[in-house]
PDB file of N, CA and C in Angstrom:
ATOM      1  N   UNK A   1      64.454 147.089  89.319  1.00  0.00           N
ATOM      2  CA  UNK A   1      65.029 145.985  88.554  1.00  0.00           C
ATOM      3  C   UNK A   1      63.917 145.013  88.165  1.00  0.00           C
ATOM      4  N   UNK A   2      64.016 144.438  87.129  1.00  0.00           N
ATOM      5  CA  UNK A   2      63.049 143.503  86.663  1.00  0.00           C
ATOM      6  C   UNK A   2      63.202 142.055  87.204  1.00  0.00           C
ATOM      7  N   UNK A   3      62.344 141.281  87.416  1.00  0.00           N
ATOM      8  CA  UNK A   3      62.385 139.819  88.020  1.00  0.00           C
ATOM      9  C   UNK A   3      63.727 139.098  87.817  1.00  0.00           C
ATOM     10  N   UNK A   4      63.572 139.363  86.460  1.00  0.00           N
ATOM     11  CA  UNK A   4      65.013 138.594  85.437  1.00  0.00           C
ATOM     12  C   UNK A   4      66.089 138.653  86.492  1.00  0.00           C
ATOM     13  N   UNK A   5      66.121 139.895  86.632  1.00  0.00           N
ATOM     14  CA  UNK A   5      67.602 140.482  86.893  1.00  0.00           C
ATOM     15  C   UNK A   5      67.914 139.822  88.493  1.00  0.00           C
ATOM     16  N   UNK A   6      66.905 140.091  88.993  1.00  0.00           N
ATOM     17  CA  UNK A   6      66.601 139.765  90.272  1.00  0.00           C
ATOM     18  C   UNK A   6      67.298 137.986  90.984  1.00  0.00           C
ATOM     19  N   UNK A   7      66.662 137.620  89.712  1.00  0.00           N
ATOM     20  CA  UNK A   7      66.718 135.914  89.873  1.00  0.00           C
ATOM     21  C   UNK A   7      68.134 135.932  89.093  1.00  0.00           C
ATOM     22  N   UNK A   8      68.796 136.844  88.235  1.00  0.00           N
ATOM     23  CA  UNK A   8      70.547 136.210  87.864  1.00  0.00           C
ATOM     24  C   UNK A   8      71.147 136.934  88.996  1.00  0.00           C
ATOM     25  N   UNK A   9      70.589 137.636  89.729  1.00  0.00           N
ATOM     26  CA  UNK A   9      71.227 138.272  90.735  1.00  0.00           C
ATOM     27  C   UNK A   9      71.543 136.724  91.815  1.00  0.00           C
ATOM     28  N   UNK A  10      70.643 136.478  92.334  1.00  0.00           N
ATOM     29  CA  UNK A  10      70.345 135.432  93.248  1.00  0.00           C
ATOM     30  C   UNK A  10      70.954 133.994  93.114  1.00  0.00           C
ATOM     31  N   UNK A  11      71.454 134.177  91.271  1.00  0.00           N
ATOM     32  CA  UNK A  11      71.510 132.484  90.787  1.00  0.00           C
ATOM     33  C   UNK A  11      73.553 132.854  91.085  1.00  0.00           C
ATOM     34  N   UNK A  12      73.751 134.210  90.734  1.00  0.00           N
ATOM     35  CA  UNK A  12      75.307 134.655  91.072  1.00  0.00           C
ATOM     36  C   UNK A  12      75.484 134.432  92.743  1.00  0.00           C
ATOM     37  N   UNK A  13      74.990 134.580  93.370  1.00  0.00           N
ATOM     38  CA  UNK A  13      75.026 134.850  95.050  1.00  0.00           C
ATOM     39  C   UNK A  13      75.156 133.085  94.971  1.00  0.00           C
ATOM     40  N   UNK A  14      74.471 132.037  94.416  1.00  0.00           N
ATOM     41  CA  UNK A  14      74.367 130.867  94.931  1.00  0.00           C
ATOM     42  C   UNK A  14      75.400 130.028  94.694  1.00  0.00           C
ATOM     43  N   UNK A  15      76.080 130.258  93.314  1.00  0.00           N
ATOM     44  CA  UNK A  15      77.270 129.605  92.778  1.00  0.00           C
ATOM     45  C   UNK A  15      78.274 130.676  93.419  1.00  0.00           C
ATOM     46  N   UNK A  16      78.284 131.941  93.890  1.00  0.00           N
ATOM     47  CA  UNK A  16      79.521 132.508  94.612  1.00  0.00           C
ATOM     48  C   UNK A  16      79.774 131.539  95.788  1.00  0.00           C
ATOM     49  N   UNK A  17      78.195 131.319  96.438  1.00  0.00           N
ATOM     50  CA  UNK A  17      78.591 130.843  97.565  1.00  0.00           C
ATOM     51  C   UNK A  17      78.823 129.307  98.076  1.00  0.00           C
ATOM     52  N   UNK A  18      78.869 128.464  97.006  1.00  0.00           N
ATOM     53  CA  UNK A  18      79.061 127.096  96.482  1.00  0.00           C
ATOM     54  C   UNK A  18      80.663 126.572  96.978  1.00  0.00           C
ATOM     55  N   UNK A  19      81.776 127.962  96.480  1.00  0.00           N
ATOM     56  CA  UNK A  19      82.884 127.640  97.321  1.00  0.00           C
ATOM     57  C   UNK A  19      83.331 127.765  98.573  1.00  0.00           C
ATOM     58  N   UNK A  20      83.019 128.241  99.188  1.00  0.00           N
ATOM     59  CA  UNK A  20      83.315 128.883 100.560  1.00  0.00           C
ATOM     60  C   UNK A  20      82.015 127.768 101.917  1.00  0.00           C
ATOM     61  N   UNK A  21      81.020 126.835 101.146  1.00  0.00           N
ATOM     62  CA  UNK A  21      80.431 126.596 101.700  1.00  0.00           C
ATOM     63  C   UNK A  21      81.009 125.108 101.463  1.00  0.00           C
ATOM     64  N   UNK A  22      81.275 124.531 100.487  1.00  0.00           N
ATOM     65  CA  UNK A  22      81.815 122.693  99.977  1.00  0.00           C
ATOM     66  C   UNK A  22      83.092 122.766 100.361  1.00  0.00           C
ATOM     67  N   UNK A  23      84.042 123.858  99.693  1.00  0.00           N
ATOM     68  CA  UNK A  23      85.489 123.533 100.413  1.00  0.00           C
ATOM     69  C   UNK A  23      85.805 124.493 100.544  1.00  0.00           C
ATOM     70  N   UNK A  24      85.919 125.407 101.752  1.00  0.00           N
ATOM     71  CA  UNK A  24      86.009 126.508 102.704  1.00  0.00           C
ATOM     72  C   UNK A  24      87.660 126.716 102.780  1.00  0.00           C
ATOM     73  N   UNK A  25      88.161 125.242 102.734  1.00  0.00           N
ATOM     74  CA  UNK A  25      90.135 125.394 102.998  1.00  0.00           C
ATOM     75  C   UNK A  25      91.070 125.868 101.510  1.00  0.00           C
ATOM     76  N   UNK A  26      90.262 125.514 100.582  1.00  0.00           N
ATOM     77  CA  UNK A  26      90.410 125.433  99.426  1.00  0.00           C
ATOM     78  C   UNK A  26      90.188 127.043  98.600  1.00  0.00           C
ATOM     79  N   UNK A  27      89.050 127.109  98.916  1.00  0.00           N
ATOM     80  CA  UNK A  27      88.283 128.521  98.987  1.00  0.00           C
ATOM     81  C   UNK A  27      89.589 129.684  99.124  1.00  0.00           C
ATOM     82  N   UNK A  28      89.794 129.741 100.398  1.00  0.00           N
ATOM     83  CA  UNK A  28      90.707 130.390 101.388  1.00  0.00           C
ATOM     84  C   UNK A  28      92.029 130.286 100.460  1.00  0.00           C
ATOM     85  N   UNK A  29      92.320 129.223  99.886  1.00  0.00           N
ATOM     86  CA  UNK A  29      94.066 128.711  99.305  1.00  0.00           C
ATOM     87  C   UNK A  29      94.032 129.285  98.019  1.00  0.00           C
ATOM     88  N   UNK A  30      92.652 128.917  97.027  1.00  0.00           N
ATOM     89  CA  UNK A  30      92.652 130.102  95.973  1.00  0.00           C
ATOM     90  C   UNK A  30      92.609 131.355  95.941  1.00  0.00           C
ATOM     91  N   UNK A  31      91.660 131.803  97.163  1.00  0.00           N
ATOM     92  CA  UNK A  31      91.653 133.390  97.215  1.00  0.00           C
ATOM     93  C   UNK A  31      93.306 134.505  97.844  1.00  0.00           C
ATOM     94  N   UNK A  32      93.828 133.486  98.154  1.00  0.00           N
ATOM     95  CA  UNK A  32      95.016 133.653  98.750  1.00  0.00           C
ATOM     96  C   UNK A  32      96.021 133.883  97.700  1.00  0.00           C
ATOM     97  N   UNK A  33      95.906 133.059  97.084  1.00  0.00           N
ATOM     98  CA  UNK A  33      96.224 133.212  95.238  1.00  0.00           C
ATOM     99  C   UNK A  33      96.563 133.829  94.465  1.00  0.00           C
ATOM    100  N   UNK A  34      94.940 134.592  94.399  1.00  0.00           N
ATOM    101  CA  UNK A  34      94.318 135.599  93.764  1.00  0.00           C
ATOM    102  C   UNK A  34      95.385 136.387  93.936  1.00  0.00           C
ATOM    103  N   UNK A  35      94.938 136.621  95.410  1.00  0.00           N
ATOM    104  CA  UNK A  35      95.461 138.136  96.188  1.00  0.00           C
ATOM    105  C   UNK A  35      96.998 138.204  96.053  1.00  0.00           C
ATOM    106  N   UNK A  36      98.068 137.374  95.837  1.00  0.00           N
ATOM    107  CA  UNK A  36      99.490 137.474  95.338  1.00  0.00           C
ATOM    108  C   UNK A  36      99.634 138.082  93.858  1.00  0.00           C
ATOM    109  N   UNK A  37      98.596 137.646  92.788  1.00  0.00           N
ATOM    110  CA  UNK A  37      98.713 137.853  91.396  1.00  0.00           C
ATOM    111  C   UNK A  37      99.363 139.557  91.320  1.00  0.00           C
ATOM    112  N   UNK A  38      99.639 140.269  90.086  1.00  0.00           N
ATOM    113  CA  UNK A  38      99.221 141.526  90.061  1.00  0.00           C
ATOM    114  C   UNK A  38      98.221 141.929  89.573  1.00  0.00           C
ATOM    115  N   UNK A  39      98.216 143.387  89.246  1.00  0.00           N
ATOM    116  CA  UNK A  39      96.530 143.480  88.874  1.00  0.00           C
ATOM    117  C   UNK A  39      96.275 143.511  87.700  1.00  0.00           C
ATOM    118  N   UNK A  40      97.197 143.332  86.646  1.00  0.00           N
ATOM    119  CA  UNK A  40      97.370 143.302  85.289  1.00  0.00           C
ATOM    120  C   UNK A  40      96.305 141.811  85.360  1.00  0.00           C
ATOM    121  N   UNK A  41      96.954 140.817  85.640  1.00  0.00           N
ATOM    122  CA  UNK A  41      96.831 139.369  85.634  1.00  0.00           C
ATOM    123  C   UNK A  41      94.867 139.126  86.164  1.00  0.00           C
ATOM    124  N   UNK A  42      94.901 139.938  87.359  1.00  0.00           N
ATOM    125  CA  UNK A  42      93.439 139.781  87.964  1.00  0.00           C
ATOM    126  C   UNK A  42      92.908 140.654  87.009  1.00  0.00           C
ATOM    127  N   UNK A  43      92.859 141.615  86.263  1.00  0.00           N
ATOM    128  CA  UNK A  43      92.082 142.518  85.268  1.00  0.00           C
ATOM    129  C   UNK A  43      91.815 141.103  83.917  1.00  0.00           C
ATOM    130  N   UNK A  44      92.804 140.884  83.988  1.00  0.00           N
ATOM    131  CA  UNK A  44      92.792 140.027  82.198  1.00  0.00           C
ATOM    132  C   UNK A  44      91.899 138.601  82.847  1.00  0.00           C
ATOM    133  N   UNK A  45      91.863 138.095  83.918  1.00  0.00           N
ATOM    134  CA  UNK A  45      90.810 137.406  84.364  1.00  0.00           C
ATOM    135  C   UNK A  45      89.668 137.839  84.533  1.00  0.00           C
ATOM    136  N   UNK A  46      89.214 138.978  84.940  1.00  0.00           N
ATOM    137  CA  UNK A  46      88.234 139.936  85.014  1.00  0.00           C
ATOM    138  C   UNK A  46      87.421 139.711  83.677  1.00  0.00           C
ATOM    139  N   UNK A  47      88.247 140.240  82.922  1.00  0.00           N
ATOM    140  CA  UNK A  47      87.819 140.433  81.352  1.00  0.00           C
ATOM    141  C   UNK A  47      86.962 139.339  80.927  1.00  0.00           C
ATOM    142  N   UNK A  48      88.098 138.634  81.083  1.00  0.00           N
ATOM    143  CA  UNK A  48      87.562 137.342  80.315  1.00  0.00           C
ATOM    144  C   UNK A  48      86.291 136.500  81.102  1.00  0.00           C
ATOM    145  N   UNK A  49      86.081 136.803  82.301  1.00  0.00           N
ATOM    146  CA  UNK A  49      84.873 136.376  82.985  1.00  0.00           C
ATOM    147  C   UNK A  49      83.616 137.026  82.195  1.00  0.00           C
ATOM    148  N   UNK A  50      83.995 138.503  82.162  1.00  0.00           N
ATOM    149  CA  UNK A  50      83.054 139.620  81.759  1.00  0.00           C
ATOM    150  C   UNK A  50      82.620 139.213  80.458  1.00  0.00           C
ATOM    151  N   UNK A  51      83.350 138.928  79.514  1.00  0.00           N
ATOM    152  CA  UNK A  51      82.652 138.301  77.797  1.00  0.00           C
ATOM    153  C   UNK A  51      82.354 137.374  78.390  1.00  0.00           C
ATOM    154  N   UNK A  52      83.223 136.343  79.177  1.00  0.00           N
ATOM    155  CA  UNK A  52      81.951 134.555  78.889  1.00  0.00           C
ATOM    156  C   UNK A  52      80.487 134.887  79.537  1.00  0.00           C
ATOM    157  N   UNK A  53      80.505 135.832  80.691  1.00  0.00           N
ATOM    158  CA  UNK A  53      79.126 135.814  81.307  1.00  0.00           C
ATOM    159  C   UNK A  53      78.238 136.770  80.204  1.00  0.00           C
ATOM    160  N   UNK A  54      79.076 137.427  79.055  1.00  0.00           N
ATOM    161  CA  UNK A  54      77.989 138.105  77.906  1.00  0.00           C
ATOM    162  C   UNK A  54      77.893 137.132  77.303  1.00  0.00           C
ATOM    163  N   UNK A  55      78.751 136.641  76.521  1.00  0.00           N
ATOM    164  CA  UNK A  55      78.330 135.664  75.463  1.00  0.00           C
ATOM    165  C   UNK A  55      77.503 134.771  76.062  1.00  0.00           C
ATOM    166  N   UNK A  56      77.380 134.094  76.891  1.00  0.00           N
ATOM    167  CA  UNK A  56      76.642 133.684  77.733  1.00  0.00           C
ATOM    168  C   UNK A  56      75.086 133.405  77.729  1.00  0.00           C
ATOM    169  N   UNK A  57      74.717 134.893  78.201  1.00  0.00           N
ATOM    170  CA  UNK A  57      73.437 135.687  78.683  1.00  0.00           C
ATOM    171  C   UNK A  57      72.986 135.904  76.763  1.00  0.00           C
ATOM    172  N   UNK A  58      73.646 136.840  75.857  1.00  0.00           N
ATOM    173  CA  UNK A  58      73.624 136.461  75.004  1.00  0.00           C
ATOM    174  C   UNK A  58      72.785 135.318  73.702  1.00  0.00           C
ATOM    175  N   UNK A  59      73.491 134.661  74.132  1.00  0.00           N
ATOM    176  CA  UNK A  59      73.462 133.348  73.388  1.00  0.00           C
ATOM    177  C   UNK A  59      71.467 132.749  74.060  1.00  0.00           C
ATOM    178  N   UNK A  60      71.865 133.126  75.794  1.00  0.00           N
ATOM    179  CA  UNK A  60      70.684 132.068  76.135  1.00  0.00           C
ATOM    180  C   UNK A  60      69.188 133.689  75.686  1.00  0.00           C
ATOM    181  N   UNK A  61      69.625 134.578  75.695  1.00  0.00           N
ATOM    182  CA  UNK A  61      68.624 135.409  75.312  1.00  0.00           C
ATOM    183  C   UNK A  61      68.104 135.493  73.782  1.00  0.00           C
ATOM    184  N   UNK A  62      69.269 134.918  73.281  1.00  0.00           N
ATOM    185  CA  UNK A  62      68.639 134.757  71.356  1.00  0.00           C
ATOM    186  C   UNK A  62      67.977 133.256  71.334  1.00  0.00           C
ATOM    187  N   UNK A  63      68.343 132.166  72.330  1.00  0.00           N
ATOM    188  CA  UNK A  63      67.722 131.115  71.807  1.00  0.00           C
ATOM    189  C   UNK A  63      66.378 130.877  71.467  1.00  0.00           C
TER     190      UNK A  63
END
């Protein structure tokens, strides 16, 4: 893997772990959440994570 990748790897691990470390009860109450939805609902969230983090990467790679 190239540096790049390395360091969005690392910059994902830091904001994953941003919730579970500031509000841990909260954390727990959304993921709890989650896990009731069906999987239709968690896919179409999926998705839409998946384009904003392209358009994203994208956007900051043409600037």
């Amino acid at each position: 893997m190239s540096q790049s990748l390395w360091v969005a790897l690392g910059l994902v691990l830091v904001v994953e772990g941003l919730g579970p470390l500031l509000a841990p009860r909260g954390w727990r109450n959304m993921v709890s959440q989650l896990a009731q939805q069906p999987d239709e609902h968690l896919r179409r969230i999926g998705g839409c994570l998946v384009v904003a983090g392209a358009v994203i990467t994208v956007m900051m790679l043409n600037h």
